[in-house]
N, C-alpha and C. Protein backbone atom coordinates (compact mmCIF):
# COMPACT_ATOMS: atom_id res chain seq x y z
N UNK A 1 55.99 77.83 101.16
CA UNK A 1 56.27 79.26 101.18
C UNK A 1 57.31 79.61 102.24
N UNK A 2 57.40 78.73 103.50
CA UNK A 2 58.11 79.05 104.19
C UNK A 2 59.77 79.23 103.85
N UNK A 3 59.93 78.33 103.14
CA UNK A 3 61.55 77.67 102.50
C UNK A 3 61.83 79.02 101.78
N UNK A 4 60.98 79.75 101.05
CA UNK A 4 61.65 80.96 100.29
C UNK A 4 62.29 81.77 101.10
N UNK A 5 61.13 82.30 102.68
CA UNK A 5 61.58 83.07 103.42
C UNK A 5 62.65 82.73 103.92
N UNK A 6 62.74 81.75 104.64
CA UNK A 6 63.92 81.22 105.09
C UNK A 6 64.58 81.27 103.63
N UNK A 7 65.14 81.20 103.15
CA UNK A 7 66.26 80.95 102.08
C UNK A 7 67.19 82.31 102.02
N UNK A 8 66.12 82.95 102.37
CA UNK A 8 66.96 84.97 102.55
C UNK A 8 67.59 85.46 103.64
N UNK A 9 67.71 84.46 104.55
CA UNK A 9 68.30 85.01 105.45
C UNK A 9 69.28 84.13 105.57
N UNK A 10 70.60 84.09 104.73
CA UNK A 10 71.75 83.92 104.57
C UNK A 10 72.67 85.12 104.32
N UNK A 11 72.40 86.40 105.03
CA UNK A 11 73.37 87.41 104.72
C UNK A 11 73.64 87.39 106.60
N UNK A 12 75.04 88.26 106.10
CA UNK A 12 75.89 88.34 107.22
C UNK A 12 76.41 89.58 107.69
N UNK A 13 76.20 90.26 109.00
CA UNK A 13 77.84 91.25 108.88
C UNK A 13 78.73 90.73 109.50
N UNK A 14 79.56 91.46 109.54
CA UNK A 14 81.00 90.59 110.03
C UNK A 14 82.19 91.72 110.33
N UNK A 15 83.10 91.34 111.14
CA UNK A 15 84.01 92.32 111.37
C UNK A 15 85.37 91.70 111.73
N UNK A 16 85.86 92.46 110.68
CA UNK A 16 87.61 91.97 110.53
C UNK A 16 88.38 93.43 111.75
N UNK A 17 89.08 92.51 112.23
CA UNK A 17 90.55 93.40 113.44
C UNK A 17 91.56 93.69 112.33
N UNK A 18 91.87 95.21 112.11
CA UNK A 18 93.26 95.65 110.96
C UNK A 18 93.90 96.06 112.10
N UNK A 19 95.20 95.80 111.56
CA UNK A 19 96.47 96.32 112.01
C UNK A 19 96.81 97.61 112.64
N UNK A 20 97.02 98.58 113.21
CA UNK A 20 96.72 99.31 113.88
C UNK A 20 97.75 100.46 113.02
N UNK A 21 98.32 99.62 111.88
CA UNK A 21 99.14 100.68 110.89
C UNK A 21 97.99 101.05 110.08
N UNK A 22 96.70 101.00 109.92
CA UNK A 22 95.75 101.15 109.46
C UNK A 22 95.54 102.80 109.50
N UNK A 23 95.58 103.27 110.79
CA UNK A 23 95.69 104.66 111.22
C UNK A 23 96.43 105.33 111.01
N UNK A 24 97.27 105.04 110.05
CA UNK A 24 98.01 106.09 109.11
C UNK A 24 98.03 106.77 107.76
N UNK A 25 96.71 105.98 107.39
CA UNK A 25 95.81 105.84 105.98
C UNK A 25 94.94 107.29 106.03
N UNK A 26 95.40 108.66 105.60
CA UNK A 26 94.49 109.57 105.51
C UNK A 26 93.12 109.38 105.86
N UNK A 27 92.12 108.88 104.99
CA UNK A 27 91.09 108.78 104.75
C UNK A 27 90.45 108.30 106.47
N UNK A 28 91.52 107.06 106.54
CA UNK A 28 90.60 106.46 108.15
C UNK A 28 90.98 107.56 109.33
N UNK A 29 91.99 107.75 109.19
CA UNK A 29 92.17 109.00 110.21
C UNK A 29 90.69 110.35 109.70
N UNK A 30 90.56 110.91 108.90
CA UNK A 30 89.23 111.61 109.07
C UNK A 30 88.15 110.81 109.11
N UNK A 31 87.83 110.22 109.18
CA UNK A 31 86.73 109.53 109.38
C UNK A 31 86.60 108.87 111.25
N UNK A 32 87.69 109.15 111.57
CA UNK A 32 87.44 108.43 113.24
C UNK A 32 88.22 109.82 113.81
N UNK A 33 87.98 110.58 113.87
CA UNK A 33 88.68 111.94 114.98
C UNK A 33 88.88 111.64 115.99
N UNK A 34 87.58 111.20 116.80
CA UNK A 34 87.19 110.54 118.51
C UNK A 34 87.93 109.04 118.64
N UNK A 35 88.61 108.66 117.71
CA UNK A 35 89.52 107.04 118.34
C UNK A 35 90.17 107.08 119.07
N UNK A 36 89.74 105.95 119.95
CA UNK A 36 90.42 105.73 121.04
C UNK A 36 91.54 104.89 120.74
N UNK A 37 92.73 104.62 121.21
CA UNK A 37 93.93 104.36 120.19
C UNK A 37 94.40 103.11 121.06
N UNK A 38 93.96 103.06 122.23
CA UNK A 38 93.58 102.01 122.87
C UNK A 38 92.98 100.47 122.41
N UNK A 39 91.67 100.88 121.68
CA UNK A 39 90.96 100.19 121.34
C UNK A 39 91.24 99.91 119.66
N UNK A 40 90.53 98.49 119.08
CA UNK A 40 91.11 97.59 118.17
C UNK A 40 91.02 99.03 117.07
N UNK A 41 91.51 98.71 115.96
CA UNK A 41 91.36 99.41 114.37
C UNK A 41 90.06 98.09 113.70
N UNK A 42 89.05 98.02 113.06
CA UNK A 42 88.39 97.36 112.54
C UNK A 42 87.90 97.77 111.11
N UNK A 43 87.16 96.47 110.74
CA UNK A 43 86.54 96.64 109.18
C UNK A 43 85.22 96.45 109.25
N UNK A 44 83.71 96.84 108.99
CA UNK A 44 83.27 96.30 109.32
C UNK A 44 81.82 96.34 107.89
N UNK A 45 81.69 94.97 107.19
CA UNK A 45 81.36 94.49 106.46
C UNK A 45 79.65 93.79 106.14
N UNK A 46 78.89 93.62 105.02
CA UNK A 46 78.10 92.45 105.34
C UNK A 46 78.16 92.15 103.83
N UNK A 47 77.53 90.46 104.15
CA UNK A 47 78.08 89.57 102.86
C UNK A 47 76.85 88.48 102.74
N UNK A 48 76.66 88.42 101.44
CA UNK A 48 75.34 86.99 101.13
C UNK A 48 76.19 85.90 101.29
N UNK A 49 77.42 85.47 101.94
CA UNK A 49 77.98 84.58 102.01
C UNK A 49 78.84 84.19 103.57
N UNK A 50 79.04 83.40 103.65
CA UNK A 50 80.04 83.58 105.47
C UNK A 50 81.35 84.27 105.75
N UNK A 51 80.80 84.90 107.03
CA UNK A 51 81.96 85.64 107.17
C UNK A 51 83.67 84.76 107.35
N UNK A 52 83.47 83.84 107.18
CA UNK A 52 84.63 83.31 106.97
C UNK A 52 85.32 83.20 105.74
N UNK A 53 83.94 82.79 104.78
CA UNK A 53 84.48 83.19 103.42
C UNK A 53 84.87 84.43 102.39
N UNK A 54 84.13 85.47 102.91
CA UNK A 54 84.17 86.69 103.04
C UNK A 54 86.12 87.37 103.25
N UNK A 55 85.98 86.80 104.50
CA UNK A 55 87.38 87.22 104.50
C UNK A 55 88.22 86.23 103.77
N UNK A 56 88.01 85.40 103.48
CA UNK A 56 89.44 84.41 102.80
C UNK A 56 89.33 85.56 101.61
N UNK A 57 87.98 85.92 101.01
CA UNK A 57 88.24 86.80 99.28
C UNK A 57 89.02 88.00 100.28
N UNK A 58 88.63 89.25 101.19
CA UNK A 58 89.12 90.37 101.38
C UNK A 58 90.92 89.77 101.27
N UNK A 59 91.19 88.68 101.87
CA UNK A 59 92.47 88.29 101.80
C UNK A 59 93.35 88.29 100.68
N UNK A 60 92.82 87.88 99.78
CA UNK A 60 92.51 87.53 97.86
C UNK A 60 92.85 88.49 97.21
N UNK A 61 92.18 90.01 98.24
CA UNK A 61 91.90 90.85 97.16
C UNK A 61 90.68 90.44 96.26
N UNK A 62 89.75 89.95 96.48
CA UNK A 62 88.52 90.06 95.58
C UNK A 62 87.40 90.92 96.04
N UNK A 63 87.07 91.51 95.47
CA UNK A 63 85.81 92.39 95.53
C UNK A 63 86.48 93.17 97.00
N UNK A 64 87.63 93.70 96.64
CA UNK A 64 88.27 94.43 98.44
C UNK A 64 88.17 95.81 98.28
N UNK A 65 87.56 96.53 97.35
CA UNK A 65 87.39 98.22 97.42
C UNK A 65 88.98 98.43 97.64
N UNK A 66 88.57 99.35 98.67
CA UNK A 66 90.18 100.10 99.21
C UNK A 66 91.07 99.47 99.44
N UNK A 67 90.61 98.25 99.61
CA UNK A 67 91.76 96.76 100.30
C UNK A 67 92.21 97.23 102.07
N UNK A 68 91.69 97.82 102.33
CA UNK A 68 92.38 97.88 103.98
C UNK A 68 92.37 96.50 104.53
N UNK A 69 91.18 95.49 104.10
CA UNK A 69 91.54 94.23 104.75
C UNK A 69 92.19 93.58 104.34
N UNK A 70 92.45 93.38 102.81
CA UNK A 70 93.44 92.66 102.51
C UNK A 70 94.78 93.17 102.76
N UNK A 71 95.22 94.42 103.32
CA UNK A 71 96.45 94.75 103.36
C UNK A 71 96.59 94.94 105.13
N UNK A 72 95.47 95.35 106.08
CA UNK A 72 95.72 95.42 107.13
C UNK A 72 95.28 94.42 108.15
N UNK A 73 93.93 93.66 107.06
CA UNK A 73 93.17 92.33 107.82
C UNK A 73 94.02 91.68 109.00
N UNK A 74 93.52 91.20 109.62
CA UNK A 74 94.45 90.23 111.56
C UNK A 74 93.62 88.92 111.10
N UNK A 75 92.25 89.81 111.79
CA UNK A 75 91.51 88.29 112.09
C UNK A 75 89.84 88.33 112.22
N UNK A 76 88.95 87.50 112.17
CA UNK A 76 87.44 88.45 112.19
C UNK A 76 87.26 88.33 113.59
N UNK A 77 86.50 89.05 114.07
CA UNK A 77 86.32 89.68 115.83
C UNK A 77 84.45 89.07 115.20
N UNK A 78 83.96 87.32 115.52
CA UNK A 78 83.29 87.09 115.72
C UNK A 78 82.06 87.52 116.78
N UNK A 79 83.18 88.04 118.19
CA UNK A 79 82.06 88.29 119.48
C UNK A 79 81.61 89.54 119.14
N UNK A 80 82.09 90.83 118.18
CA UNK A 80 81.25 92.03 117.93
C UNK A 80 80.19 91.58 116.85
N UNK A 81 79.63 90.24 116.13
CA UNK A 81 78.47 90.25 115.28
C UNK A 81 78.24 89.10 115.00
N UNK A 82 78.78 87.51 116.20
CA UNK A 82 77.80 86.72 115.72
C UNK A 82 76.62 86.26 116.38
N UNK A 83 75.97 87.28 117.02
CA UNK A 83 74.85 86.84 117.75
C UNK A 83 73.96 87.83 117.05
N UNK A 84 74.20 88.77 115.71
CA UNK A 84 73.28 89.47 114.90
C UNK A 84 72.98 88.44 114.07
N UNK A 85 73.63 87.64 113.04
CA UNK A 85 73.49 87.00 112.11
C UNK A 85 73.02 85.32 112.21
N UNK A 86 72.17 85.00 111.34
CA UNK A 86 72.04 85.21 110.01
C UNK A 86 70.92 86.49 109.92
N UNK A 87 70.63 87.27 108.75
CA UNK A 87 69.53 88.05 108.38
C UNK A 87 69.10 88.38 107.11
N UNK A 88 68.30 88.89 106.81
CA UNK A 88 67.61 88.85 105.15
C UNK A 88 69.10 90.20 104.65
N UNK A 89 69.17 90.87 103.54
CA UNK A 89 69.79 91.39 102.67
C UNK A 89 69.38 92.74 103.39
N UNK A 90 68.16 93.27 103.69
CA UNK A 90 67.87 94.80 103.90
C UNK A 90 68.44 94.73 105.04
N UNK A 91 68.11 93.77 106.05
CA UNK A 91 68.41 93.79 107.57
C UNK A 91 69.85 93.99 107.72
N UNK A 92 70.99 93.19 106.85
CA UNK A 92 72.83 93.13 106.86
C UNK A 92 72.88 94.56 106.77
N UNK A 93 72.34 95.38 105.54
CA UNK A 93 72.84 96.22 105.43
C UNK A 93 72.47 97.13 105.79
N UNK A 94 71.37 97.70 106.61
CA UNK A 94 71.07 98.44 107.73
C UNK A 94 71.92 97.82 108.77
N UNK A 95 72.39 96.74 109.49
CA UNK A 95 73.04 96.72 110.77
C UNK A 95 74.57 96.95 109.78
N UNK A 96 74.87 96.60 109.07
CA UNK A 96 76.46 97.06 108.26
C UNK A 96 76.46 98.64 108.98
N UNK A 97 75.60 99.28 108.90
CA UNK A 97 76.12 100.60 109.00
C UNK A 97 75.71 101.11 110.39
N UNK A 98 74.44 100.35 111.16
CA UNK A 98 74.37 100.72 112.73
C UNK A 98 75.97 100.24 113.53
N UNK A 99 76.35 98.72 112.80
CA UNK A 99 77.96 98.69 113.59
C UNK A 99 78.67 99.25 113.72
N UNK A 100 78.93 99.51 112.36
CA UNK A 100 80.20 100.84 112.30
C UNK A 100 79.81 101.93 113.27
N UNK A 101 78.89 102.53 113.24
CA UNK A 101 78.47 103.42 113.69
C UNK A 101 78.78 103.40 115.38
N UNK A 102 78.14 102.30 115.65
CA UNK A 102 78.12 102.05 117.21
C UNK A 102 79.49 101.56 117.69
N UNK A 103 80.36 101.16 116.79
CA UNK A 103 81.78 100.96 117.35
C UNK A 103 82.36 102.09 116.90
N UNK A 104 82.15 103.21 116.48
CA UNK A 104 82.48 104.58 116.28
C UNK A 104 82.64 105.12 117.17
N UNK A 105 81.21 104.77 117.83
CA UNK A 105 80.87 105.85 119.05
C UNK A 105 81.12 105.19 119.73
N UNK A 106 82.19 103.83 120.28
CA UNK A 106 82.37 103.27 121.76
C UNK A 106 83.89 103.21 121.31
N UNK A 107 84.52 104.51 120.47
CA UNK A 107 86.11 104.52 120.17
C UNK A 107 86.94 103.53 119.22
N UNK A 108 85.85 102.82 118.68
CA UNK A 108 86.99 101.84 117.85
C UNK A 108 86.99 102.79 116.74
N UNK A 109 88.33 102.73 115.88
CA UNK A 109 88.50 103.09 114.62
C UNK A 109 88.45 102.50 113.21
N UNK A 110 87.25 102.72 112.80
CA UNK A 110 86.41 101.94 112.16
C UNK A 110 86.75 102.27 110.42
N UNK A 111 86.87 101.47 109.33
CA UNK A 111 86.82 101.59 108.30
C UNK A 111 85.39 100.54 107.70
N UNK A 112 84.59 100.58 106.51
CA UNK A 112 83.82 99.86 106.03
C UNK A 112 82.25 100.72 106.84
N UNK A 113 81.32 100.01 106.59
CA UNK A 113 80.20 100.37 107.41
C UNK A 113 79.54 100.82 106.21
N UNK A 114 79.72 100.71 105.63
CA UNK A 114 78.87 101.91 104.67
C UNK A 114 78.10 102.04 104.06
């Protein structure tokens, strides 16, 4: 029984660094008023798969929504989320949206989270 539980906690969040031309994209500009312009532009994601692989698809263009990462993607900013992961599916996507949130509120200008 144990092996099932364990088997679910292969989800991830993860957070890609965009380009800081990112902030010229309507949408991310209302959504971050309080950015600090200082601090990085980010994406911030969760995935049943690694965040490494994750971004090779946002790169791809696969499954990229708006594409801000595939068009503004840098690089993934491991030290903001790999000491959250691994976690079950409910857990990614409740912290998917406490990150965003909390790098909201410490000025990064945040797209994804959602």
């Amino acid at each position: 029984m144990a092996w099932i539980v364990l088997r679910n906690w292969h989800f991830h969040v993860y957070v890609v660094e965009l380009d800081p031309a990112v902030r010229s994209e309507r949408r991310v500009l209302s959504q971050n008023p309080k950015s600090d312009p200082t601090k990085p532009c980010v994406y911030v994601g969760e995935t049943g798969t690694t965040p490494e692989k994750r971004f090779e698809q946002h790169k791809k263009g696969i499954k990229a929504g708006r594409k801000y990462v595939t068009r503004f993607g840098i690089r993934l900013m491991p030290e903001l989320y790999q000491h959250l992961n691994p976690m079950t599916e409910a857990a990614a996507l409740e912290m998917e949206t406490k990150l965003a949130m909390d790098l909201r509120q410490d000025g990064y200008t945040v797209t994804g989270g959602h």
